[in-house]
PDB file of N, CA and C in Angstrom:
ATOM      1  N   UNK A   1       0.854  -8.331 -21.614  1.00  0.00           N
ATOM      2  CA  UNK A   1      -0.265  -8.186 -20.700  1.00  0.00           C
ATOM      3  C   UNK A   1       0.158  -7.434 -19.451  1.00  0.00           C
ATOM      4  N   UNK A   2      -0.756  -6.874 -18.776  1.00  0.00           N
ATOM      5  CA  UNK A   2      -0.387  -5.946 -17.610  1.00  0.00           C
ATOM      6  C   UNK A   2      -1.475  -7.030 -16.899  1.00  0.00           C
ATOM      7  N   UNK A   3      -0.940  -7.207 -15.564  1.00  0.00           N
ATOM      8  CA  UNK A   3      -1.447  -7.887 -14.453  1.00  0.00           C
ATOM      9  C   UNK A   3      -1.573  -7.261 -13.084  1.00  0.00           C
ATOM     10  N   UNK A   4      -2.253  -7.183 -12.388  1.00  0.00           N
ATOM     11  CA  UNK A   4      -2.747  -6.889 -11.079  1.00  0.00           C
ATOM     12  C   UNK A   4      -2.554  -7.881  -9.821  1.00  0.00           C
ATOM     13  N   UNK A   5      -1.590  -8.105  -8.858  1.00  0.00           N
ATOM     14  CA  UNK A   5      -1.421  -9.321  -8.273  1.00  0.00           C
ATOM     15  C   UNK A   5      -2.081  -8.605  -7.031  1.00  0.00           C
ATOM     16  N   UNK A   6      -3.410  -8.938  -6.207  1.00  0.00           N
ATOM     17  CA  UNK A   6      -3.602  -8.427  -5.437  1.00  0.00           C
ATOM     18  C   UNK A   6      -3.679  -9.518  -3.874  1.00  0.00           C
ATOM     19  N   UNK A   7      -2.711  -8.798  -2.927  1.00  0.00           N
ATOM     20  CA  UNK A   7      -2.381  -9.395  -1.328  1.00  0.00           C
ATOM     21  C   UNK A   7      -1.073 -10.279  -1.815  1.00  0.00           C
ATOM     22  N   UNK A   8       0.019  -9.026  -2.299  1.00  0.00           N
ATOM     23  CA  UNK A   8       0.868 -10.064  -2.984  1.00  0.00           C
ATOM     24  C   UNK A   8       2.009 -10.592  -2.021  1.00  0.00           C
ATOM     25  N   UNK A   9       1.724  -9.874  -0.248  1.00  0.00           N
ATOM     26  CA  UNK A   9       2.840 -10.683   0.269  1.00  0.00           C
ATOM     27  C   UNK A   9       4.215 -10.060   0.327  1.00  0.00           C
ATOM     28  N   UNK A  10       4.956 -10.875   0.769  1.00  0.00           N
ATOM     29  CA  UNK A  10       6.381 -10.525  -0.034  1.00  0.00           C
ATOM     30  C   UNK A  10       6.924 -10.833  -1.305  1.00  0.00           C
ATOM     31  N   UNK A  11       5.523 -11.066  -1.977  1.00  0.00           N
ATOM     32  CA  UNK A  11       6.161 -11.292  -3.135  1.00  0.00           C
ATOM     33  C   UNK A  11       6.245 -12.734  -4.034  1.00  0.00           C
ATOM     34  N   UNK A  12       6.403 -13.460  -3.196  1.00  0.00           N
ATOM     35  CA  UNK A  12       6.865 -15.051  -3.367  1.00  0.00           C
ATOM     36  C   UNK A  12       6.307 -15.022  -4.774  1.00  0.00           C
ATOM     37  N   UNK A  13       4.836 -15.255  -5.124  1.00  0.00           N
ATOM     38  CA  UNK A  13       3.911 -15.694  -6.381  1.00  0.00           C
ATOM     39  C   UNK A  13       4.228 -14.746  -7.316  1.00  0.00           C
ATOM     40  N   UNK A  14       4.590 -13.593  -6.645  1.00  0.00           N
ATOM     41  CA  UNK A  14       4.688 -12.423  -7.384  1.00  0.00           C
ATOM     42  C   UNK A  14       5.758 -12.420  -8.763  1.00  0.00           C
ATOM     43  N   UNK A  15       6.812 -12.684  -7.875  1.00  0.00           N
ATOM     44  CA  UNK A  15       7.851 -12.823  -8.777  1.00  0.00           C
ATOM     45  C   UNK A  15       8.218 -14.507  -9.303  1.00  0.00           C
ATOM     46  N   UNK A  16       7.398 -15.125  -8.804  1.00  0.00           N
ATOM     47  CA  UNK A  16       7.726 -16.208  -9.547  1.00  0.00           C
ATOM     48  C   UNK A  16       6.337 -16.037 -10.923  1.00  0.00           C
ATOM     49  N   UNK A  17       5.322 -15.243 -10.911  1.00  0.00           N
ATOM     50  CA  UNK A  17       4.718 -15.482 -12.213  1.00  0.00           C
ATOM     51  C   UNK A  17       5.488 -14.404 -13.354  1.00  0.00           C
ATOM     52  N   UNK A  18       6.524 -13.504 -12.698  1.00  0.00           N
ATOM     53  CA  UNK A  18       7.120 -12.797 -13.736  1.00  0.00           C
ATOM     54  C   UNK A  18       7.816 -13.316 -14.009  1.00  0.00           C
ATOM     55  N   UNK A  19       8.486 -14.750 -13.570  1.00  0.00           N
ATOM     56  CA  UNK A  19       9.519 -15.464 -14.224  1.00  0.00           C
ATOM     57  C   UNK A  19       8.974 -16.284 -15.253  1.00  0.00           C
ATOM     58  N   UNK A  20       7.513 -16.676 -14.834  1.00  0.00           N
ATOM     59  CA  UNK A  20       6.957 -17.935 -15.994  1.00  0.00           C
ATOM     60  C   UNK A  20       6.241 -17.313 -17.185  1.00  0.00           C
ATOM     61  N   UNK A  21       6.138 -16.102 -17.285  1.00  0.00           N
ATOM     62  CA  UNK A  21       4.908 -15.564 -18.000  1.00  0.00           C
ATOM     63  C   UNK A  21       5.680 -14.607 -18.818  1.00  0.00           C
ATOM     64  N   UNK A  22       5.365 -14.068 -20.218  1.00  0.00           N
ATOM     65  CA  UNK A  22       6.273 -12.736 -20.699  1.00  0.00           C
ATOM     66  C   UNK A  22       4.622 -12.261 -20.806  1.00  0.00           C
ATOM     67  N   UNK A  23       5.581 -11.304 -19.641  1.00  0.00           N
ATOM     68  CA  UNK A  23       4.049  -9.527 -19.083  1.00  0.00           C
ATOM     69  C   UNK A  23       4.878  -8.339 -19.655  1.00  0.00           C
ATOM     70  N   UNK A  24       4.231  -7.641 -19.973  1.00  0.00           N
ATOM     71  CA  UNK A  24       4.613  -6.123 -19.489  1.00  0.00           C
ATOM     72  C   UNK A  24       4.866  -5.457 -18.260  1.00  0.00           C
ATOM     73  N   UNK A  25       3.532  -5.793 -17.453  1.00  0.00           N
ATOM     74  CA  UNK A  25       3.777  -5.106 -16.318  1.00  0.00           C
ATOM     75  C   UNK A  25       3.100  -5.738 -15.241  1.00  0.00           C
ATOM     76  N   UNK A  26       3.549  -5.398 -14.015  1.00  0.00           N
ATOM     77  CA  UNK A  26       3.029  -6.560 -12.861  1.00  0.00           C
ATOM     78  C   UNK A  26       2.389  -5.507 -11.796  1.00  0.00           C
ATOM     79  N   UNK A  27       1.295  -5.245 -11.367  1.00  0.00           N
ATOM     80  CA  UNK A  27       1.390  -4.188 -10.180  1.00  0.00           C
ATOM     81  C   UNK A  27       0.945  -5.056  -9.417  1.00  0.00           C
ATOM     82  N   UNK A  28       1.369  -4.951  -8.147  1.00  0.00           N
ATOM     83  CA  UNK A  28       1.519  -6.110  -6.939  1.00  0.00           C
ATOM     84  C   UNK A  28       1.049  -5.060  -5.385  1.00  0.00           C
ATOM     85  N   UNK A  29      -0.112  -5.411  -4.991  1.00  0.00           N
ATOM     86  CA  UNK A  29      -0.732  -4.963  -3.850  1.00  0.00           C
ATOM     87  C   UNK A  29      -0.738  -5.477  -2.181  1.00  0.00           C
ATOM     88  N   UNK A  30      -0.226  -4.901  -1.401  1.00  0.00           N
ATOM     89  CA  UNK A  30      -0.973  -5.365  -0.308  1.00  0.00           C
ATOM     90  C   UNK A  30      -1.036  -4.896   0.775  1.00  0.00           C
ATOM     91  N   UNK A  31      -1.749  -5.474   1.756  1.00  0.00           N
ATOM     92  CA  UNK A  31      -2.319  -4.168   3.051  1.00  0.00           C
ATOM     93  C   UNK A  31      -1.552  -3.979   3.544  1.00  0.00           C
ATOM     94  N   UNK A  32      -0.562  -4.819   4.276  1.00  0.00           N
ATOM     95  CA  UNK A  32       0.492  -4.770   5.050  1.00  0.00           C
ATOM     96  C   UNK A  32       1.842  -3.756   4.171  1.00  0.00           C
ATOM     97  N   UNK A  33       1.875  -2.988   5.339  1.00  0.00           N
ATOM     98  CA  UNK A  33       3.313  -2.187   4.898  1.00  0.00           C
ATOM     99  C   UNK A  33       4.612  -2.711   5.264  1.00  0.00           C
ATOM    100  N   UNK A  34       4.527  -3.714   5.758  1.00  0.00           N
ATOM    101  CA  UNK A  34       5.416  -4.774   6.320  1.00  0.00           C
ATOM    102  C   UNK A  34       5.903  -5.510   5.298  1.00  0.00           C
ATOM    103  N   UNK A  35       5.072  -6.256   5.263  1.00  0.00           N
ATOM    104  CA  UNK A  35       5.305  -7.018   3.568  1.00  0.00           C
ATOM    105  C   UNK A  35       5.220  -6.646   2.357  1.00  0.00           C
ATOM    106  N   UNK A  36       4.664  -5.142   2.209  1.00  0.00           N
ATOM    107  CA  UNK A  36       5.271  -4.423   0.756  1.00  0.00           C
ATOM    108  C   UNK A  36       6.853  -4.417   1.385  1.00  0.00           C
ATOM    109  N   UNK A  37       7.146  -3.563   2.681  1.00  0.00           N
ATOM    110  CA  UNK A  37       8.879  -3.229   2.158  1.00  0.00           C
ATOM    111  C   UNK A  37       9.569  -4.519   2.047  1.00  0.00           C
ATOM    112  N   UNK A  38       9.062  -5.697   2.445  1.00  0.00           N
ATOM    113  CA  UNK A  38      10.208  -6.596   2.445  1.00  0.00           C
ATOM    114  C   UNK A  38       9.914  -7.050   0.631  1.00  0.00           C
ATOM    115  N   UNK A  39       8.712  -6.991   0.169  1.00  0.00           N
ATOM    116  CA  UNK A  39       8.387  -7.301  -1.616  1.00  0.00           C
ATOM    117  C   UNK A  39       9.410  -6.183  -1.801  1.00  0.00           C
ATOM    118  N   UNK A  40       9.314  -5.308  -1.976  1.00  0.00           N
ATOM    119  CA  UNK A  40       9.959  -4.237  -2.523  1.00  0.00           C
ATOM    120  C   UNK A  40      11.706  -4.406  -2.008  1.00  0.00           C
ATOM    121  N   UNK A  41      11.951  -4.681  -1.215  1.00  0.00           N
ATOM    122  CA  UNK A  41      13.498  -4.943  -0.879  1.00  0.00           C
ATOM    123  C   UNK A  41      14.071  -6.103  -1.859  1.00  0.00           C
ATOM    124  N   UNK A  42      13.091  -7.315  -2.274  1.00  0.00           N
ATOM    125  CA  UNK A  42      13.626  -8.426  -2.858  1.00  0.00           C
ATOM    126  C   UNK A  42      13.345  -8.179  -4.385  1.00  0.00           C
ATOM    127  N   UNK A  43      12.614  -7.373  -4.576  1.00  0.00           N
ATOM    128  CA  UNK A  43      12.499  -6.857  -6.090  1.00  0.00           C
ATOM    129  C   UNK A  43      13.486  -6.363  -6.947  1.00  0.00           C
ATOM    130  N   UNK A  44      14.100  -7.214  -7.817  1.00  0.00           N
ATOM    131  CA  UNK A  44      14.671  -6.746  -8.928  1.00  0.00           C
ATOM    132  C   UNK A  44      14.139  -6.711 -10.475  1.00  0.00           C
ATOM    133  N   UNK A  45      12.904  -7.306 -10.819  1.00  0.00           N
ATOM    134  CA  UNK A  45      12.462  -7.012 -12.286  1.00  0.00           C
ATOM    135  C   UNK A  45      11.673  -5.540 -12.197  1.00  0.00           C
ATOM    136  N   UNK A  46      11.942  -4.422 -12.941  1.00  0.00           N
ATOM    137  CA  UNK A  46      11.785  -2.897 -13.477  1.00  0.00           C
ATOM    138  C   UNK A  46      10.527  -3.863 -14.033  1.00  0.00           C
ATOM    139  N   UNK A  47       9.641  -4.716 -14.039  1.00  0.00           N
ATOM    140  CA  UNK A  47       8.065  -4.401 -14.492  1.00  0.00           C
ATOM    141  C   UNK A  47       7.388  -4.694 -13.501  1.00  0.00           C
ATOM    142  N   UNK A  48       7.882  -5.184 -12.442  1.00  0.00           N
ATOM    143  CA  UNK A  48       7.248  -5.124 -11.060  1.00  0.00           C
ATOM    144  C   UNK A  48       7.067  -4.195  -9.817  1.00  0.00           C
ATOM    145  N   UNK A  49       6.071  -3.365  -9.969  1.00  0.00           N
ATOM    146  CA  UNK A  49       5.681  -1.767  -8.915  1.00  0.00           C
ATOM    147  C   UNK A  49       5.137  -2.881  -7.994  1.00  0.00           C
ATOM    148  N   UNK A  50       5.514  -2.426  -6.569  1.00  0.00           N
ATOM    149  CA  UNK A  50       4.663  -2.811  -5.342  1.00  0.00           C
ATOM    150  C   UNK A  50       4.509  -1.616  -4.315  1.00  0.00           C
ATOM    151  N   UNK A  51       2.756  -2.034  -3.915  1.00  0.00           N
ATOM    152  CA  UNK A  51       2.690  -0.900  -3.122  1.00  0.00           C
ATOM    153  C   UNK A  51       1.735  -1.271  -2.332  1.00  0.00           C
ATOM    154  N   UNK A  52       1.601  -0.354  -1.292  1.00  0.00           N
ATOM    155  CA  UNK A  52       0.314  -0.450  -0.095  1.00  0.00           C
ATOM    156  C   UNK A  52      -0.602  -0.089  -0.577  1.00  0.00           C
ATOM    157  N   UNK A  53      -1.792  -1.041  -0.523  1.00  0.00           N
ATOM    158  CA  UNK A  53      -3.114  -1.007  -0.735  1.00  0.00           C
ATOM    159  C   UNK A  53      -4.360  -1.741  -0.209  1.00  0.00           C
ATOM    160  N   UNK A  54      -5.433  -1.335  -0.342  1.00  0.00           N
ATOM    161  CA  UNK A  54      -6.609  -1.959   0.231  1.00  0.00           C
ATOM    162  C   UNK A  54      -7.434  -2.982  -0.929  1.00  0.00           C
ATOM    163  N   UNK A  55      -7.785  -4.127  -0.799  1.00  0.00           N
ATOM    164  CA  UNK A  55      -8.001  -4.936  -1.996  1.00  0.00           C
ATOM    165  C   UNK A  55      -9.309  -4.528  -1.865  1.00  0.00           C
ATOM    166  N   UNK A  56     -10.215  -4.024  -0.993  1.00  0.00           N
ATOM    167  CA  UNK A  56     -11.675  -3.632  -0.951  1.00  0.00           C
ATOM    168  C   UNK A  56     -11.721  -1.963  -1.836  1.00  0.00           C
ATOM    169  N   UNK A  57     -10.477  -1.513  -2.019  1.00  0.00           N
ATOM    170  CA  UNK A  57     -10.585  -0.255  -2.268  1.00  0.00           C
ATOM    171  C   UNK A  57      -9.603   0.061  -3.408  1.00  0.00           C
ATOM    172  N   UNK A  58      -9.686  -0.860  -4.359  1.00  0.00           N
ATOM    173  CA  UNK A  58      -8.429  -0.448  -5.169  1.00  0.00           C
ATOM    174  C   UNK A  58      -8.119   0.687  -5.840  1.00  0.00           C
ATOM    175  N   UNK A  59      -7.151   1.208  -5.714  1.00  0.00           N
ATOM    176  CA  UNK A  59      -6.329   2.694  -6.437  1.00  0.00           C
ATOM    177  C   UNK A  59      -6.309   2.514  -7.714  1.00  0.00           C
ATOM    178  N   UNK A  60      -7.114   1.854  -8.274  1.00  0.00           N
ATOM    179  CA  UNK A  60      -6.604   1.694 -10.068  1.00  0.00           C
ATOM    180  C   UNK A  60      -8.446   1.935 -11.132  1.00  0.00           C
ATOM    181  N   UNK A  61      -7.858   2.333 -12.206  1.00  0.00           N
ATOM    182  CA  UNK A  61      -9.433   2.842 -12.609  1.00  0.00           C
ATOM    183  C   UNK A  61      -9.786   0.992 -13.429  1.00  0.00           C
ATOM    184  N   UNK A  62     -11.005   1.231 -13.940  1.00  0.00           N
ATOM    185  CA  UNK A  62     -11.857   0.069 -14.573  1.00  0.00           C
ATOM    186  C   UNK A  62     -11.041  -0.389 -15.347  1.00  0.00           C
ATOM    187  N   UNK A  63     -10.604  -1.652 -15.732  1.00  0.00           N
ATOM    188  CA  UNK A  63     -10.328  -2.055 -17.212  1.00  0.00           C
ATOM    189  C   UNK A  63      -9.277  -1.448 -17.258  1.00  0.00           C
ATOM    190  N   UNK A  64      -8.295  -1.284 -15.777  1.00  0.00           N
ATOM    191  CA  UNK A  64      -6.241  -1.038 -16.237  1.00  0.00           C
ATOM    192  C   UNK A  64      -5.941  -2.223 -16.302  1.00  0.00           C
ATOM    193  N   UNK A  65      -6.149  -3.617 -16.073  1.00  0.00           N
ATOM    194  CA  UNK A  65      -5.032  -4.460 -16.459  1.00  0.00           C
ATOM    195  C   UNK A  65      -6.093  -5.893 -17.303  1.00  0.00           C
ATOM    196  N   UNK A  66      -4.938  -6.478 -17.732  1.00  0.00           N
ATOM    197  CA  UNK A  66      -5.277  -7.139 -18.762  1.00  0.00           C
ATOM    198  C   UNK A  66      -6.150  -8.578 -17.731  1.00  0.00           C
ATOM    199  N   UNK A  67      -5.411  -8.985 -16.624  1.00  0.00           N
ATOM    200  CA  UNK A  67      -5.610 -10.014 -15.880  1.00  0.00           C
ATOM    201  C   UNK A  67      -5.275  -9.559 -14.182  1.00  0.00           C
ATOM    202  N   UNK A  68      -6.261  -9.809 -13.535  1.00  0.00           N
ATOM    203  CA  UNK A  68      -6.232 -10.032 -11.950  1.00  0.00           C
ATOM    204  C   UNK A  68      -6.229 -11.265 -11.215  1.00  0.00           C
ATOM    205  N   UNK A  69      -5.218 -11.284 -10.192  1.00  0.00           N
ATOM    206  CA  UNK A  69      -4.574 -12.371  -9.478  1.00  0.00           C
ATOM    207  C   UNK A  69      -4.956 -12.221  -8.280  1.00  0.00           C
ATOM    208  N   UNK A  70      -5.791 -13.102  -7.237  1.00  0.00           N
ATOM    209  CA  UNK A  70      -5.310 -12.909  -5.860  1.00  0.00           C
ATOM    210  C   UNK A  70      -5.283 -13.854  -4.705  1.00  0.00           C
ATOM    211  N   UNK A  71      -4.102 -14.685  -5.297  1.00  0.00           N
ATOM    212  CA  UNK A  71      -3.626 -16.069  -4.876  1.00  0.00           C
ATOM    213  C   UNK A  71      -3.327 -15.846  -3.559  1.00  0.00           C
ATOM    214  N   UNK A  72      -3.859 -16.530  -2.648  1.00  0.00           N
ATOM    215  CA  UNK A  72      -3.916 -17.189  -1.112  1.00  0.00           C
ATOM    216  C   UNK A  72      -4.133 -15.734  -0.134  1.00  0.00           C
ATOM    217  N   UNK A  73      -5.138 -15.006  -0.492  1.00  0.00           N
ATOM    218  CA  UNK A  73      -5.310 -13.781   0.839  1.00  0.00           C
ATOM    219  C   UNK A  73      -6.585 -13.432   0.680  1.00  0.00           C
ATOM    220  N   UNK A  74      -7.561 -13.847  -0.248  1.00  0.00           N
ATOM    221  CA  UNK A  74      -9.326 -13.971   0.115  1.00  0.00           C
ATOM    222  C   UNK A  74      -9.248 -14.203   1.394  1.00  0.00           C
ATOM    223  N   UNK A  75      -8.796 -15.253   2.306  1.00  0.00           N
ATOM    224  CA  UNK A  75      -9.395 -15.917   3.424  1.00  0.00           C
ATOM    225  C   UNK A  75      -8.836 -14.367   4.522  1.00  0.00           C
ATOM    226  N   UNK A  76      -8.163 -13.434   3.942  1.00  0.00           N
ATOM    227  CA  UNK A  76      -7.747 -12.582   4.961  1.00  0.00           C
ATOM    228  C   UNK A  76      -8.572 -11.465   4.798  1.00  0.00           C
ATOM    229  N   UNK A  77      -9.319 -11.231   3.587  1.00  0.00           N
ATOM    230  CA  UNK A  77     -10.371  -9.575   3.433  1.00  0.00           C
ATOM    231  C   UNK A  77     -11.818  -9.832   3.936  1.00  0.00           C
ATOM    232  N   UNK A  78     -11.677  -8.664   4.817  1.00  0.00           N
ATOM    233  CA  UNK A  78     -13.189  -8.829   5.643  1.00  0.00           C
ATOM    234  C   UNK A  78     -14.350  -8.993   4.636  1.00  0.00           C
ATOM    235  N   UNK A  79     -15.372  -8.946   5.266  1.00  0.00           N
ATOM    236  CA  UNK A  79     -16.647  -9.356   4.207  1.00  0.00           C
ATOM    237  C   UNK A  79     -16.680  -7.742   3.990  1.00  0.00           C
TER     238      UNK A  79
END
């Protein structure tokens, strides 16, 4: 399965669902460029891409991933 983790933080959920789950691929989003580089500094699994993004505006077309995630950062996207 390919998964979409969106407002992923530094990561924390991120890489702990690539430890519990056998994925293919993980793409992991979030607004802050702060907390992509520190996700991206602690990243060592090659199926986990992280990058800066807008969860109101996602960079990805219809129907790319198998399952979407976006554990504890609703309470942070404007209406």
């Amino acid at each position: 399965e390919t998964i979409l983790d969106v407002g992923c933080g530094t990561g924390s959920l991120t890489f702990e669902l690539a430890k519990s789950a056998d994925l293919a691929e993980i793409q992991a989003i979030d607004f802050s460029s702060v907390f992509v580089a520190a996700a991206k500094e602690k990243n060592t699994d090659p199926r986990v891409t992280i990058n800066q993004a807008d969860a109101t505006a996602l960079p990805f077309a219809d129907n790319a991933f198998d399952r979407a995630l976006a554990l504890l950062v609703l309470h942070f996207v404007p209406e």
